[in-house]
N, C-alpha and C. Protein backbone atom coordinates (compact mmCIF):
# COMPACT_ATOMS: atom_id res chain seq x y z
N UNK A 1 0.83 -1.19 0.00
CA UNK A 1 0.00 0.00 0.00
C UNK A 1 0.88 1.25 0.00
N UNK A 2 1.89 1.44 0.88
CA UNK A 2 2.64 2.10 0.59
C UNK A 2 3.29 2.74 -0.36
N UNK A 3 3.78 1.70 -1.56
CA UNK A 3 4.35 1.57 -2.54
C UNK A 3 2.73 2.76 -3.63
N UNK A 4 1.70 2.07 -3.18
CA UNK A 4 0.64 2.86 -4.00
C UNK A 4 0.70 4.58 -3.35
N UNK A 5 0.74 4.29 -2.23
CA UNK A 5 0.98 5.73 -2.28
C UNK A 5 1.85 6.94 -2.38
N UNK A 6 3.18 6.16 -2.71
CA UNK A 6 4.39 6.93 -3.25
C UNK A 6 3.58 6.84 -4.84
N UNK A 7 3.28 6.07 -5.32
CA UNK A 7 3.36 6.24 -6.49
C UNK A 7 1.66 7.35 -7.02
N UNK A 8 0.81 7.62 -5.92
CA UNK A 8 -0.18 8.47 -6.01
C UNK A 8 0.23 9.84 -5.77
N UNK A 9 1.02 9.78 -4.68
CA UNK A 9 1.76 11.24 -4.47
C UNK A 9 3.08 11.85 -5.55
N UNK A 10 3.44 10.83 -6.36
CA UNK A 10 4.36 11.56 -7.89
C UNK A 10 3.85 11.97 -8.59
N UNK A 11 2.64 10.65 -9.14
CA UNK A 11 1.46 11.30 -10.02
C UNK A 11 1.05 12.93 -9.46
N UNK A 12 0.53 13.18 -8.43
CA UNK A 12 -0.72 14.58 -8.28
C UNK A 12 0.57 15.47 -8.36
N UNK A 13 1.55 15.40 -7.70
CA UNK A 13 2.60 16.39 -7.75
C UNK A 13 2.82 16.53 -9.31
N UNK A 14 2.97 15.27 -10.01
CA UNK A 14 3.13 15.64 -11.85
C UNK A 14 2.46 16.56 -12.36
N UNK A 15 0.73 16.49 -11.84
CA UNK A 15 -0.51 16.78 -12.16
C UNK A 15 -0.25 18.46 -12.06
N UNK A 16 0.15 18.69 -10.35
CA UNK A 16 0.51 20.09 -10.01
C UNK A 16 1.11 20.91 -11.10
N UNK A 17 2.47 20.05 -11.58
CA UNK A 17 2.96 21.23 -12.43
C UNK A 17 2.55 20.95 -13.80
N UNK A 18 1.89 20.50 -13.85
CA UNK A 18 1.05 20.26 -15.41
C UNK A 18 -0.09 21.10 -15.02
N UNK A 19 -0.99 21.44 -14.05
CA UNK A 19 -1.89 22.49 -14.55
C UNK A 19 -1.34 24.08 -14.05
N UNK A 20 -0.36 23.79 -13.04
CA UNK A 20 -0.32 25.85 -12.43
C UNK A 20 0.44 26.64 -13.89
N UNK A 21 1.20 25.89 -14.60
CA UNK A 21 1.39 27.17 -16.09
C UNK A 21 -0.02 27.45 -16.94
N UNK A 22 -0.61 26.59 -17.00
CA UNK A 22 -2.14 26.48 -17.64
C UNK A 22 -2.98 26.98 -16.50
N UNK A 23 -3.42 26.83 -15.22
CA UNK A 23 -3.83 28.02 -14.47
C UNK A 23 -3.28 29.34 -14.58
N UNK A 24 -2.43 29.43 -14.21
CA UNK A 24 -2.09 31.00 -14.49
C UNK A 24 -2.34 31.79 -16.04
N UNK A 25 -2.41 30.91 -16.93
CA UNK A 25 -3.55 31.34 -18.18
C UNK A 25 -4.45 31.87 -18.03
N UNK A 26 -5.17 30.82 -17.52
CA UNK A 26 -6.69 31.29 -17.42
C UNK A 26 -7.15 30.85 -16.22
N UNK A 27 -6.49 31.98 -15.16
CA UNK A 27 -6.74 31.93 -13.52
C UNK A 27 -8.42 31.63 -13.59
N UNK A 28 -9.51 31.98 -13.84
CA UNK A 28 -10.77 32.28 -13.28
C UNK A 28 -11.40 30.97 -14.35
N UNK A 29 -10.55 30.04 -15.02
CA UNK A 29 -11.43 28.51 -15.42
C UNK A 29 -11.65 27.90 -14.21
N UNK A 30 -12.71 27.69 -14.05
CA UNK A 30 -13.25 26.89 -12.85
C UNK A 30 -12.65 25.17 -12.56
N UNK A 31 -12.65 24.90 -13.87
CA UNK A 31 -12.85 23.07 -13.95
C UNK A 31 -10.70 22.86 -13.81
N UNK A 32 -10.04 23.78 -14.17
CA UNK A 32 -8.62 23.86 -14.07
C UNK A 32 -8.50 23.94 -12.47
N UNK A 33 -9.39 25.17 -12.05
CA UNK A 33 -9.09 25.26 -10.28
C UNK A 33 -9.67 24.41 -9.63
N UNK A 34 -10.61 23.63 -10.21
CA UNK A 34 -10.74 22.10 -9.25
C UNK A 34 -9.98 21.39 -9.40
N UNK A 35 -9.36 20.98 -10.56
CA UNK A 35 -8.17 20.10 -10.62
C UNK A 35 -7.13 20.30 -10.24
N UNK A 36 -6.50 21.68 -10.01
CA UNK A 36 -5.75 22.39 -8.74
C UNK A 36 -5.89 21.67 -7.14
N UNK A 37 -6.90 22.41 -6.96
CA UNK A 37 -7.74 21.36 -5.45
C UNK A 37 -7.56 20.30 -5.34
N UNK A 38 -8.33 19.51 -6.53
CA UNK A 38 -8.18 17.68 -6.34
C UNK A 38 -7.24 17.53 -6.03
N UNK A 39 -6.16 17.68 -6.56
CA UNK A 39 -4.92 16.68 -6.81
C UNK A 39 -4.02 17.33 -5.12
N UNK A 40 -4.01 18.46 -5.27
CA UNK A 40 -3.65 19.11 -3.54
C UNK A 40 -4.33 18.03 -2.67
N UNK A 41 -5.61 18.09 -2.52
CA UNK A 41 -6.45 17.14 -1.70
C UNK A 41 -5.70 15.56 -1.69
N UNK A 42 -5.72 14.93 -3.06
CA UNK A 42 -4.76 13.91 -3.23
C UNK A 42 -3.14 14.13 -2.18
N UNK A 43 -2.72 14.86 -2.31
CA UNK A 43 -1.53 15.18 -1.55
C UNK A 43 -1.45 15.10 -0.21
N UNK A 44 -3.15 15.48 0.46
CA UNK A 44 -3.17 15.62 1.51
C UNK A 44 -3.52 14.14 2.14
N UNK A 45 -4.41 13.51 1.37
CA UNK A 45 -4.84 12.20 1.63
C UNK A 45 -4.36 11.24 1.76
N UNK A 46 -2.55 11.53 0.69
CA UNK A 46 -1.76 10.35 0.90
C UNK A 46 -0.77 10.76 2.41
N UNK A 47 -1.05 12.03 3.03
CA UNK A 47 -0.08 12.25 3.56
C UNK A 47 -1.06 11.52 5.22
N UNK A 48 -2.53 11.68 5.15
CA UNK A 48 -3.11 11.56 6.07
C UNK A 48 -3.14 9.73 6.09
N UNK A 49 -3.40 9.57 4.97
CA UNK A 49 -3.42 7.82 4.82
C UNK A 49 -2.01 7.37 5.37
N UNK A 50 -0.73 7.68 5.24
CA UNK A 50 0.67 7.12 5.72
C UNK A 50 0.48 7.16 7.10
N UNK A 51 -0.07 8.20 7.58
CA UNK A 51 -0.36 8.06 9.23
C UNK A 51 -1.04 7.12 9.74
N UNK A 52 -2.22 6.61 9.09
CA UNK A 52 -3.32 5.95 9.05
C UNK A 52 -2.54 4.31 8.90
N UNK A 53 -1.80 4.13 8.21
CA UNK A 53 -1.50 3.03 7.88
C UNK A 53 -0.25 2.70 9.21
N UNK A 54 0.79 3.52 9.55
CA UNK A 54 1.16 3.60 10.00
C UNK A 54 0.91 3.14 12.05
N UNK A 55 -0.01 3.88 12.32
CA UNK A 55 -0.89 3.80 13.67
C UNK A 55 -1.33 2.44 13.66
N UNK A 56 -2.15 1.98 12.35
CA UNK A 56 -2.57 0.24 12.36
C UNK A 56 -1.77 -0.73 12.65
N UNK A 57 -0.18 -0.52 11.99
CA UNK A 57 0.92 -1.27 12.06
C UNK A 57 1.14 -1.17 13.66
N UNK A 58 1.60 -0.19 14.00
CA UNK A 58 1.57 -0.06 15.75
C UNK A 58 0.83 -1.08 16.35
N UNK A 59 -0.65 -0.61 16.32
CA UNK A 59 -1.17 -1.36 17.14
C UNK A 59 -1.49 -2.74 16.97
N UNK A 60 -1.25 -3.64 15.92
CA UNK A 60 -1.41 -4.75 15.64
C UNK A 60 0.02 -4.99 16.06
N UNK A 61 1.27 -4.70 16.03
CA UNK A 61 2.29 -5.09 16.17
C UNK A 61 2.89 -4.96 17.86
N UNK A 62 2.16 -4.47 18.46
CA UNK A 62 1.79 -4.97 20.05
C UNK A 62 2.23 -6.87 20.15
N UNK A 63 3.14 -7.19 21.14
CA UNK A 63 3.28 -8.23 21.39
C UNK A 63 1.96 -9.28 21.90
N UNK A 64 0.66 -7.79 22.60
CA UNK A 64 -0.30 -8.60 23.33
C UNK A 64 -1.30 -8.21 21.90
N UNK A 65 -1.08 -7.79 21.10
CA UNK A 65 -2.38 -7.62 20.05
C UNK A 65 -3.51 -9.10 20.10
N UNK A 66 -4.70 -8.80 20.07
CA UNK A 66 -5.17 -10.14 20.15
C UNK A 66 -5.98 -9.99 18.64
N UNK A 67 -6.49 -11.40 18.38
CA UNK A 67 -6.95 -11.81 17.06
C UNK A 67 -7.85 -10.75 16.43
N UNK A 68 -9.00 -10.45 17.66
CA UNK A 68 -9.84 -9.51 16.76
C UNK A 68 -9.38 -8.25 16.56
N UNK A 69 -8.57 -7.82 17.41
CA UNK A 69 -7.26 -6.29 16.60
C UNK A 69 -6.75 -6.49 15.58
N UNK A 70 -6.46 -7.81 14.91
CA UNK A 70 -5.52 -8.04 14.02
C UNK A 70 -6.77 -8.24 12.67
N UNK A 71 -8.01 -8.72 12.71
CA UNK A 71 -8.67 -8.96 11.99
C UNK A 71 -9.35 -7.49 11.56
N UNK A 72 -9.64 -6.95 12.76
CA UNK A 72 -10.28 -5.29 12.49
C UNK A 72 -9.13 -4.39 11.98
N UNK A 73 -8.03 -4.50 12.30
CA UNK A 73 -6.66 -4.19 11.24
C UNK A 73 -6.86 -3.78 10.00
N UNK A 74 -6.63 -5.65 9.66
CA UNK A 74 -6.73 -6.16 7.95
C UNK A 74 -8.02 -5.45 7.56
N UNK A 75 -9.28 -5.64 8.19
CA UNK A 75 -10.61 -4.96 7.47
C UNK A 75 -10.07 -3.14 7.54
N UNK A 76 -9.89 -2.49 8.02
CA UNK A 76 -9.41 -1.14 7.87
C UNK A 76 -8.29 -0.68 6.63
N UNK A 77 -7.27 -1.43 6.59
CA UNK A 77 -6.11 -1.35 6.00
C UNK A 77 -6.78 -1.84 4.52
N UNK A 78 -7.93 -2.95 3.94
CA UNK A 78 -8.56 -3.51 2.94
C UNK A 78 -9.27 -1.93 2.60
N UNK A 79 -9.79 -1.27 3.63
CA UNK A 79 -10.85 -0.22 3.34
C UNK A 79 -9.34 0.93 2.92
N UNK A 80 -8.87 1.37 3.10
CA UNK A 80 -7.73 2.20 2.85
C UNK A 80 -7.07 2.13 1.50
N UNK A 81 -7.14 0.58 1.28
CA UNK A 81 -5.99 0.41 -0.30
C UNK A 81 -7.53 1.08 -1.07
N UNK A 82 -8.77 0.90 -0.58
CA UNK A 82 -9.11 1.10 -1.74
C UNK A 82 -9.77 2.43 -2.00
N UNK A 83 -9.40 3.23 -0.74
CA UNK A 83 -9.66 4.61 -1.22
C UNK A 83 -8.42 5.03 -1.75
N UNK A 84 -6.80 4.81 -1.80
CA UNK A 84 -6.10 4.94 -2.06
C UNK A 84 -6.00 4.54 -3.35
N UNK A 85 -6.99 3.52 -3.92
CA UNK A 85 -6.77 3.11 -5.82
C UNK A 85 -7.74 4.16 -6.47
N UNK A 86 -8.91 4.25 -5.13
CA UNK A 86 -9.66 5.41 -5.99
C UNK A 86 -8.99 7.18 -6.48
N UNK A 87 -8.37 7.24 -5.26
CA UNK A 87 -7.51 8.57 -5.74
C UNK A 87 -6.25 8.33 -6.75
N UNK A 88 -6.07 7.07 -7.05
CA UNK A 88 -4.85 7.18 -7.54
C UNK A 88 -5.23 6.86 -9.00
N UNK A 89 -6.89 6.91 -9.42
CA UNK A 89 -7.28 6.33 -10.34
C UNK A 89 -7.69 8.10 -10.89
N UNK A 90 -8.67 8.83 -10.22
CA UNK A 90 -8.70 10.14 -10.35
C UNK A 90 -7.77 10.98 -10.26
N UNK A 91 -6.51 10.62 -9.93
CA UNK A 91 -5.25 11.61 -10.42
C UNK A 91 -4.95 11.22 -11.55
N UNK A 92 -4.99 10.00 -12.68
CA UNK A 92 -4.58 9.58 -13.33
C UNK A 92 -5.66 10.00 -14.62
N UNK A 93 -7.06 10.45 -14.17
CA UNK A 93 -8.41 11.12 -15.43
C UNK A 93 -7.38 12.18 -15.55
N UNK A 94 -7.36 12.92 -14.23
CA UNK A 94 -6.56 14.47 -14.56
C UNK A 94 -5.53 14.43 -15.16
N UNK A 95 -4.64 13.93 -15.20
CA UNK A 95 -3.29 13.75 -15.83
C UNK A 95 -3.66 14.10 -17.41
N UNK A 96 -4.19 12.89 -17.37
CA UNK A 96 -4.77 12.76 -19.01
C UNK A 96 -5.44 14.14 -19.53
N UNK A 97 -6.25 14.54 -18.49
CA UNK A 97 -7.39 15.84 -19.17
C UNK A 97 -6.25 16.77 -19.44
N UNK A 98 -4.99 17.30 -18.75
CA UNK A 98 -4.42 18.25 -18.42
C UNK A 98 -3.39 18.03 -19.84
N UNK A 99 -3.21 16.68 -19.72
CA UNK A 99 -1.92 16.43 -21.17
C UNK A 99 -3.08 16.65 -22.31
N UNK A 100 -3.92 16.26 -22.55
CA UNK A 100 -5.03 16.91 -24.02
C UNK A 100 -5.38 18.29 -24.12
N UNK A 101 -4.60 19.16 -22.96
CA UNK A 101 -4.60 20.45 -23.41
C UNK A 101 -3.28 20.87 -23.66
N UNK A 102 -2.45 20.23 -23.74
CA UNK A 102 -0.87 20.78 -23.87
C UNK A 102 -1.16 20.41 -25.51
């Protein structure tokens, strides 16, 4: 999961400098300054998700962790990869929208 989210946080940072020369064009396009946002938001999500993933590892990795910590874990960490494919799937529309205007 990790590995997905280094590789979600290169993408939106790509994304970044692929739209701020094309924002500063045409500062007041709306659908450019959401994709500004998104991909920031993306930035923020992978930074909030590493924590997230991080804290789980902790506490499952307790010598006394017992089974149902370790099972409510895996179900959390399952729910995480896959908000993490969803953003890493919507940084990847933008990419594309942003390269069909270059």
């Amino acid at each position: 999961m990790n590995k997905e989210l280094e590789e979600t946080e290169r993408e939106a940072t790509e994304g970044l400098n692929l739209v701020r020369p094309i924002l500063s064009s045409f500062p007041d396009n709306t659908i450019l300054t959401q994709f500004f946002a998104s991909l920031n938001n993306v930035l923020l999500f992978v930074e909030i998700s590493k924590r997230r993933i991080q804290i789980t590892v902790n506490r499952i990795s307790r010598t006394e962790a017992i089974a149902e910590e370790i099972e409510e874990a895996g179900e959390d960490l399952g729910i995480e990869l896959g908000r993490v494919l969803e953003a890493k799937m919507s940084v990847k529309r933008i990419i594309a929208r942003l390269r069909e205007l270059q």
